[in-house]
Protein backbone atom coordinates (compact mmCIF):
# COMPACT_ATOMS: atom_id res chain seq x y z
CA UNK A 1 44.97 -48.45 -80.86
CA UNK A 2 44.02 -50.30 -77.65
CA UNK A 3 40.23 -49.11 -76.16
CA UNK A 4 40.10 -48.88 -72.38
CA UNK A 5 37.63 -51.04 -70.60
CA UNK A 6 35.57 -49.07 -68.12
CA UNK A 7 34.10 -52.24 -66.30
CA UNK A 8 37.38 -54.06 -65.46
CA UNK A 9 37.87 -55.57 -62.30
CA UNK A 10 40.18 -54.38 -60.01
CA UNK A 11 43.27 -56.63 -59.46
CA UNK A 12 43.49 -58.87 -56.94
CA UNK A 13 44.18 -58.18 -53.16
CA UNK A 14 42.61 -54.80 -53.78
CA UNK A 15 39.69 -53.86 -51.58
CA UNK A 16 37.27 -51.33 -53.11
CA UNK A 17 36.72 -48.27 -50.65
CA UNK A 18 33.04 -47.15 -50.07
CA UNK A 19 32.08 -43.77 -49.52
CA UNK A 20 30.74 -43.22 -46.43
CA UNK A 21 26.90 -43.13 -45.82
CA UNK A 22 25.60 -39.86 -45.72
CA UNK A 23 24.38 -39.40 -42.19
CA UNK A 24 21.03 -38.22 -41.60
CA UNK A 25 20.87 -36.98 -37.92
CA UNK A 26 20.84 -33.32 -38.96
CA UNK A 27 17.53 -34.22 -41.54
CA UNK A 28 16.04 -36.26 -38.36
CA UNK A 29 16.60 -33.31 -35.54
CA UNK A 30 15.38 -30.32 -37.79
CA UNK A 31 12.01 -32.89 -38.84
CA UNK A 32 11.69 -33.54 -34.61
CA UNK A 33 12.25 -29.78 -34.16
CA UNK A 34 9.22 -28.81 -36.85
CA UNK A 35 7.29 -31.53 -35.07
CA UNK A 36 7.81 -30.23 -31.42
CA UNK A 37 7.39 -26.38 -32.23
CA UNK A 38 4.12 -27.08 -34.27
CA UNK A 39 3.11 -28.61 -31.30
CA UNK A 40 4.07 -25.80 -28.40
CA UNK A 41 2.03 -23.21 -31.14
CA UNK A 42 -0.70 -25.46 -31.10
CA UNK A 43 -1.40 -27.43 -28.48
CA UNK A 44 0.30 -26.21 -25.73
CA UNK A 45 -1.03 -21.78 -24.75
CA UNK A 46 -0.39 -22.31 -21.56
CA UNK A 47 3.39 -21.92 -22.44
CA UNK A 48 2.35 -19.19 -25.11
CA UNK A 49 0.78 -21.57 -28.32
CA UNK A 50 -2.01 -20.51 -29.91
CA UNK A 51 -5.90 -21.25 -28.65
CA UNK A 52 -7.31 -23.44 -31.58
CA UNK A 53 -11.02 -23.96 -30.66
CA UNK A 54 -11.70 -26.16 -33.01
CA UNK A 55 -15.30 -27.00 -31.28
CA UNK A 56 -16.33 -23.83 -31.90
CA UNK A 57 -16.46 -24.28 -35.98
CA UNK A 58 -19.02 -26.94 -35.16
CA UNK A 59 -21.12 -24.95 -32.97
CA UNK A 60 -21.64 -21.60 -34.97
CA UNK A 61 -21.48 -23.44 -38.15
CA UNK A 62 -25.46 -22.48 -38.44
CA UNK A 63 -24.31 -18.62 -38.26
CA UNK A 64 -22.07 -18.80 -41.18
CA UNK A 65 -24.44 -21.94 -43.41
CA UNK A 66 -26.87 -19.43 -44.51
CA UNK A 67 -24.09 -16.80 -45.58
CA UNK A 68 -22.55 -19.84 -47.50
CA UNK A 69 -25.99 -20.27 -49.11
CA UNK A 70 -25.81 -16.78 -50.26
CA UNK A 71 -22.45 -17.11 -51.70
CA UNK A 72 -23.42 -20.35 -54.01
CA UNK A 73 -26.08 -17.95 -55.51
CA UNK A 74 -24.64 -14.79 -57.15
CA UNK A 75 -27.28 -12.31 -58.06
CA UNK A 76 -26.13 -11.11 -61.35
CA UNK A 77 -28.28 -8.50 -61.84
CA UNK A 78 -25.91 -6.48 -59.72
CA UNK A 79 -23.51 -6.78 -62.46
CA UNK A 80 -24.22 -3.35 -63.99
CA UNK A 81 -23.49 -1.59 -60.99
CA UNK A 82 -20.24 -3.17 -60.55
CA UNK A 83 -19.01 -1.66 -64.13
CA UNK A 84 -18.00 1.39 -62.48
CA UNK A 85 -16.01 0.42 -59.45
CA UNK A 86 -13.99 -1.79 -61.37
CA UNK A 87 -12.96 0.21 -64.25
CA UNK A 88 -11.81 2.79 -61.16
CA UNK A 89 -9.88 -0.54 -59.55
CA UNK A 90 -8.36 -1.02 -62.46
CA UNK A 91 -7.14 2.33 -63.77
CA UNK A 92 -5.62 2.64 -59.75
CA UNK A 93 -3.84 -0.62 -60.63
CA UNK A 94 -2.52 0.32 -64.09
CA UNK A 95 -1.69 3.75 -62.70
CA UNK A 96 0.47 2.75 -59.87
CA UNK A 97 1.93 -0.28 -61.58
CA UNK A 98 3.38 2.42 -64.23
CA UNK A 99 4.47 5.09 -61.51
CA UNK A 100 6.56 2.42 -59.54
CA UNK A 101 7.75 0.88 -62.55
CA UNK A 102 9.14 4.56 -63.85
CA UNK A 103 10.70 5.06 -60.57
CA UNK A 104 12.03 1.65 -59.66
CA UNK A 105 14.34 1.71 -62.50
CA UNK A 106 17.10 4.23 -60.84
CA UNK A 107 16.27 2.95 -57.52
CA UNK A 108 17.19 -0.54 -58.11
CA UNK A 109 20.12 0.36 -60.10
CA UNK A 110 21.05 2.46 -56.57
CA UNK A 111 20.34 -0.59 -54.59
CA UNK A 112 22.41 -3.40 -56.18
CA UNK A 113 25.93 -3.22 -55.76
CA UNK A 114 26.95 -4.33 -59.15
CA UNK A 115 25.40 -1.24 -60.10
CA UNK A 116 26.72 1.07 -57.20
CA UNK A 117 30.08 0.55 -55.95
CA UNK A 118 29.09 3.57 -53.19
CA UNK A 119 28.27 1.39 -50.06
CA UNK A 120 26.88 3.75 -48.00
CA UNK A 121 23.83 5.16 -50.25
CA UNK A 122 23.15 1.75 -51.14
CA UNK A 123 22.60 0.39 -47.27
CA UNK A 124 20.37 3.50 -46.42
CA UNK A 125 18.31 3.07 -50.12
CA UNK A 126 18.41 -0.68 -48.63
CA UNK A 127 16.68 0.45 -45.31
CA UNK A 128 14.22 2.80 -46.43
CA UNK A 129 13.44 0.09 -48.81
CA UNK A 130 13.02 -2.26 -46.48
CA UNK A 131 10.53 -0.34 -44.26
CA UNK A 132 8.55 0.61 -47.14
CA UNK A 133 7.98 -3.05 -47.64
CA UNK A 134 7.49 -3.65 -43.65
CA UNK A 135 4.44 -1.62 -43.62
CA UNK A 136 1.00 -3.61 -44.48
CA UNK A 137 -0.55 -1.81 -47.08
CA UNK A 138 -3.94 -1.92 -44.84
CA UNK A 139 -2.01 0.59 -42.42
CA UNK A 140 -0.60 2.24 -45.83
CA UNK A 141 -4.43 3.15 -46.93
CA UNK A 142 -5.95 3.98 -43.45
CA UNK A 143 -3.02 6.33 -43.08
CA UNK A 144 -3.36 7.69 -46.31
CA UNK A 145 -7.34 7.88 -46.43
CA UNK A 146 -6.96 10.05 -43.14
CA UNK A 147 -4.36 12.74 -45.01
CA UNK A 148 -6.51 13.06 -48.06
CA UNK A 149 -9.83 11.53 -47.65
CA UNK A 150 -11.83 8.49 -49.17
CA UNK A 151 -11.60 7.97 -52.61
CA UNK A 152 -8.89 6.56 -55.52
CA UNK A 153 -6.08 8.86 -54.43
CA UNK A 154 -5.18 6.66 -51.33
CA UNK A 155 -5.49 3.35 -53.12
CA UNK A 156 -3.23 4.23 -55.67
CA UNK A 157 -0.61 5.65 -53.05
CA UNK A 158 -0.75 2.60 -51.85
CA UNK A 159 -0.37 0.46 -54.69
CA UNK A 160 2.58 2.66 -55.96
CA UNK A 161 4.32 2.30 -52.18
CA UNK A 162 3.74 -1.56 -52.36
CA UNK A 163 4.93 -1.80 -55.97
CA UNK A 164 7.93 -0.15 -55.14
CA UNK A 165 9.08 -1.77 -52.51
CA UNK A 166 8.91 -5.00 -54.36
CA UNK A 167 10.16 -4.65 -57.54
CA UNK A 168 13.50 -2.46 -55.94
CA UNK A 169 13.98 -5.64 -53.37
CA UNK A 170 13.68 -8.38 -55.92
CA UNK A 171 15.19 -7.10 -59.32
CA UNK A 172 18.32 -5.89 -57.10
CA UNK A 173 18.71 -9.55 -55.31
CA UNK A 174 18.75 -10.88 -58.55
CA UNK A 175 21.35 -8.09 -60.25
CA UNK A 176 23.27 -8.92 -56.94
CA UNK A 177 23.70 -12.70 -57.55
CA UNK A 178 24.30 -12.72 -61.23
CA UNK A 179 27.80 -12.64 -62.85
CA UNK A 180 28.27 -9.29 -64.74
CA UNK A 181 31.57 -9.56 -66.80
CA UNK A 182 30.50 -6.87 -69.13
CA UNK A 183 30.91 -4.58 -66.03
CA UNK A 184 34.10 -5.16 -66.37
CA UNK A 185 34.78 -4.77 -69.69
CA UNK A 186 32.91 -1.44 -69.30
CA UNK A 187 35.08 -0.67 -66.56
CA UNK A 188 38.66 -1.38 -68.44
CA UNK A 189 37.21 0.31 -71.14
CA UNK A 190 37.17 3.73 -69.20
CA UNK A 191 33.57 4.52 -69.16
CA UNK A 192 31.28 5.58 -65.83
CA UNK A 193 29.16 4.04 -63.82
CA UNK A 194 26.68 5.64 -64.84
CA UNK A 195 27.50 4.97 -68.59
CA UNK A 196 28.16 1.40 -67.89
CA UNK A 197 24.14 0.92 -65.84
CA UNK A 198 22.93 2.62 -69.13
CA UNK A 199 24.39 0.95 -72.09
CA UNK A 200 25.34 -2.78 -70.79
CA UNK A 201 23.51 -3.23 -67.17
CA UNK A 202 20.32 -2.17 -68.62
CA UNK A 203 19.65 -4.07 -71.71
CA UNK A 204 20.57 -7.25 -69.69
CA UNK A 205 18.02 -6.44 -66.73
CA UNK A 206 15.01 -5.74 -68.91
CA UNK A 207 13.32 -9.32 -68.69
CA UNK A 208 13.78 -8.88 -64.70
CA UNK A 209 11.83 -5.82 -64.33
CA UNK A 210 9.51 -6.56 -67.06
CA UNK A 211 8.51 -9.39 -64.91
CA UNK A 212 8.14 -7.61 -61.90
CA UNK A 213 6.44 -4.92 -63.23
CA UNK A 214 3.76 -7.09 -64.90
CA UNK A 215 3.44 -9.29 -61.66
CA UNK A 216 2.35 -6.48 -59.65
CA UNK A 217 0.25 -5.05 -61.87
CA UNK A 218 -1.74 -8.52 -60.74
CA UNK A 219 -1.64 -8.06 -57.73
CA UNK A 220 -3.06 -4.27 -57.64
CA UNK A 221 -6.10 -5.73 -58.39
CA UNK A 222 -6.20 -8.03 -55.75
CA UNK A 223 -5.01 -5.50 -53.05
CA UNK A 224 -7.71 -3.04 -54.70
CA UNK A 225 -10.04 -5.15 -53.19
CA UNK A 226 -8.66 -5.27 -49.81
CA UNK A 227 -8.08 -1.62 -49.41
CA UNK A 228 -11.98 -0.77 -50.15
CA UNK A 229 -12.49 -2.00 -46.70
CA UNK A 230 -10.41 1.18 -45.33
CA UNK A 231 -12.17 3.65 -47.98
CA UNK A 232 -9.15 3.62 -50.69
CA UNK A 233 -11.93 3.41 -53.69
CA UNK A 234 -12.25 0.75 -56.30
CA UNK A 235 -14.45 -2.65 -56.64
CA UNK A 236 -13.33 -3.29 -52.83
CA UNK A 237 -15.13 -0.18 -51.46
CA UNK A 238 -18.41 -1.71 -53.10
CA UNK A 239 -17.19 -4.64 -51.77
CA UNK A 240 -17.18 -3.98 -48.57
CA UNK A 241 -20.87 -2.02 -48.60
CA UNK A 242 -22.44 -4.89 -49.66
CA UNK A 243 -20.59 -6.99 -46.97
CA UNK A 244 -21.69 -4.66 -44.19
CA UNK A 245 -25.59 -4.82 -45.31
CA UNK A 246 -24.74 -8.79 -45.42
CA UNK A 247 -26.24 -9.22 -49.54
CA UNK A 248 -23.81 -11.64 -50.12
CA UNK A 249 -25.42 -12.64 -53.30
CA UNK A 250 -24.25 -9.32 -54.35
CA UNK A 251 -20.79 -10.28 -52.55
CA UNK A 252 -20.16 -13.45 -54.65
CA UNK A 253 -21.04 -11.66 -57.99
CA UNK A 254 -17.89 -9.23 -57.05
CA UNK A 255 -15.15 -11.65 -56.05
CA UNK A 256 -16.32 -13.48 -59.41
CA UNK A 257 -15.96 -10.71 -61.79
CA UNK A 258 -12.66 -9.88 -59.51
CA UNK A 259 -11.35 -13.73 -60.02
CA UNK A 260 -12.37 -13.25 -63.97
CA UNK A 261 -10.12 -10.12 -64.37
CA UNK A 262 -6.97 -11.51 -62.64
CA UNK A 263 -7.04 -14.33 -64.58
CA UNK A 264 -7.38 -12.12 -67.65
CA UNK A 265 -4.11 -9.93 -66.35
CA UNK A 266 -2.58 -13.27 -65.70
CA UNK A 267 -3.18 -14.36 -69.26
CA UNK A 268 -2.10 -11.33 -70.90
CA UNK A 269 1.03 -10.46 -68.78
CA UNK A 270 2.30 -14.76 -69.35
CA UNK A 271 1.88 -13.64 -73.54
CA UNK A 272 4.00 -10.47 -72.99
CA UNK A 273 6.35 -12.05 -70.83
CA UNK A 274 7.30 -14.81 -73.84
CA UNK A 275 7.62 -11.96 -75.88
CA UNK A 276 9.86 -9.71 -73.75
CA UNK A 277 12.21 -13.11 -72.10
């Protein structure tokens, strides 16, 4: 048996034919573009950019130096009194991680069309979606601390809206733009939809919403303390109080013990998630 040479040359009189060069004018206009409208937004408000006074960081730098100050020295004998708040933050996080992670289940399912062949429920499910997740959750939490007052229960309304909103958006993209061939075989073998979602969508889409679930259970705490500033409860109410009497001492020792228990909840939610993927 005769091998094949791979690096012959070609015979004579035979011209090899190049591919052409890829062109790069579309690369060079879209870099020129990104160049020219960073400039308009920046340099240019008289044609609507944005007013960048960058002067003015020099001249009330002495306002904010002593604030700074504070910050580098965290009074930690405010500690104690931080105990509280916190253990409310996080029981509004765990709380409305779990409620949105109950509900988001069905809802996704409605909202991916793998899942539901009906087109019309899914686009309105789409759009109510989709304005959940348009709402800040600031506007979320004053609303909500006007209807039933300062405190937890508006935080965790919040929370559970925000969860929502993201888990249904991003675990349905993803059921959308996978291949599902056991759909089909459910499908040929006679069974429902609703059969089908239960015994061979679901056990596929665990690992998504698992993921989800435990990434915004990290970022409730976060948000927790960003919604204090509206009165929603938790470590970002205290937060705020010690802002407005300007002890920033006491300031730093919160977003420390907050930076200390998100990386905890990162740590423990990248464990479960090499269990559960």
């Amino acid at each position: 048996m005769t091998a094949t040479r791979t690096d012959a040359k070609p015979p004579s009189g035979t011209d090899w034919q190049l591919p052409p060069r890829p062109s790069t004018r579309l690369r060079t206009a879209l870099i020129i573009g990104a160049v020219a409208a960073f400039t308009i937004a920046t340099c240019l408000p008289a044609i609507g950019g944005v007013q960048l006074d960058f002067g003015a960081l020099v001249s009330h730098w002495d306002n904010g130096s002593g604030l700074l100050l504070q910050l580098f020295q965290p009074d930690f004998a405010f500690l104690p009194r931080t105990v509280q708040p916190m253990l409310e933050t996080l029981q509004m996080a765990l709380v409305g991680a779990v409620a949105a992670a109950l509900l988001s289940v069905p809802l996704t399912l409605w909202a991916a069309a793998p899942t539901n062949p009906n087109g019309l429920s899914r686009r309105i499910l789409r759009a109510i979606v989709n304005v959940v997740r348009a709402v800040p959750d600031l506007v979320y939490a004053t609303i909500l601390v006007a209807m039933v007052g300062v405190g937890a229960l508006p935080g965790l309304l919040t929370l559970f809206l925000f969860d929502l909103g993201i888990i249904v958006k991003l675990v349905s993209e993803a059921i959308d733009s996978a291949d599902h061939p056991y759909i089909e075989a459910g499908t040929a073998a006679g069974g429902t939809q609703t059969q089908i979602n239960r015994v061979t969508v679901l056990p596929q889409v665990w690992p998504l919403f698992a993921n989800q679930w435990l990434y915004t259970l990290e970022l409730n705490v976060r948000i927790s303390a960003i919604l204090g500033i509206v009165g929603a409860g938790g470590i970002g109410r205290l937060l705020d109080e010690r802002r407005a009497f300007y002890a920033y001492d006491d300031v730093s020792v919160i977003v420390l013990e907050i930076l200390v228990v998100v990386v905890l909840i990162e740590v423990a939610s990248n464990l479960l998630r090499r269990r559960l993927v």
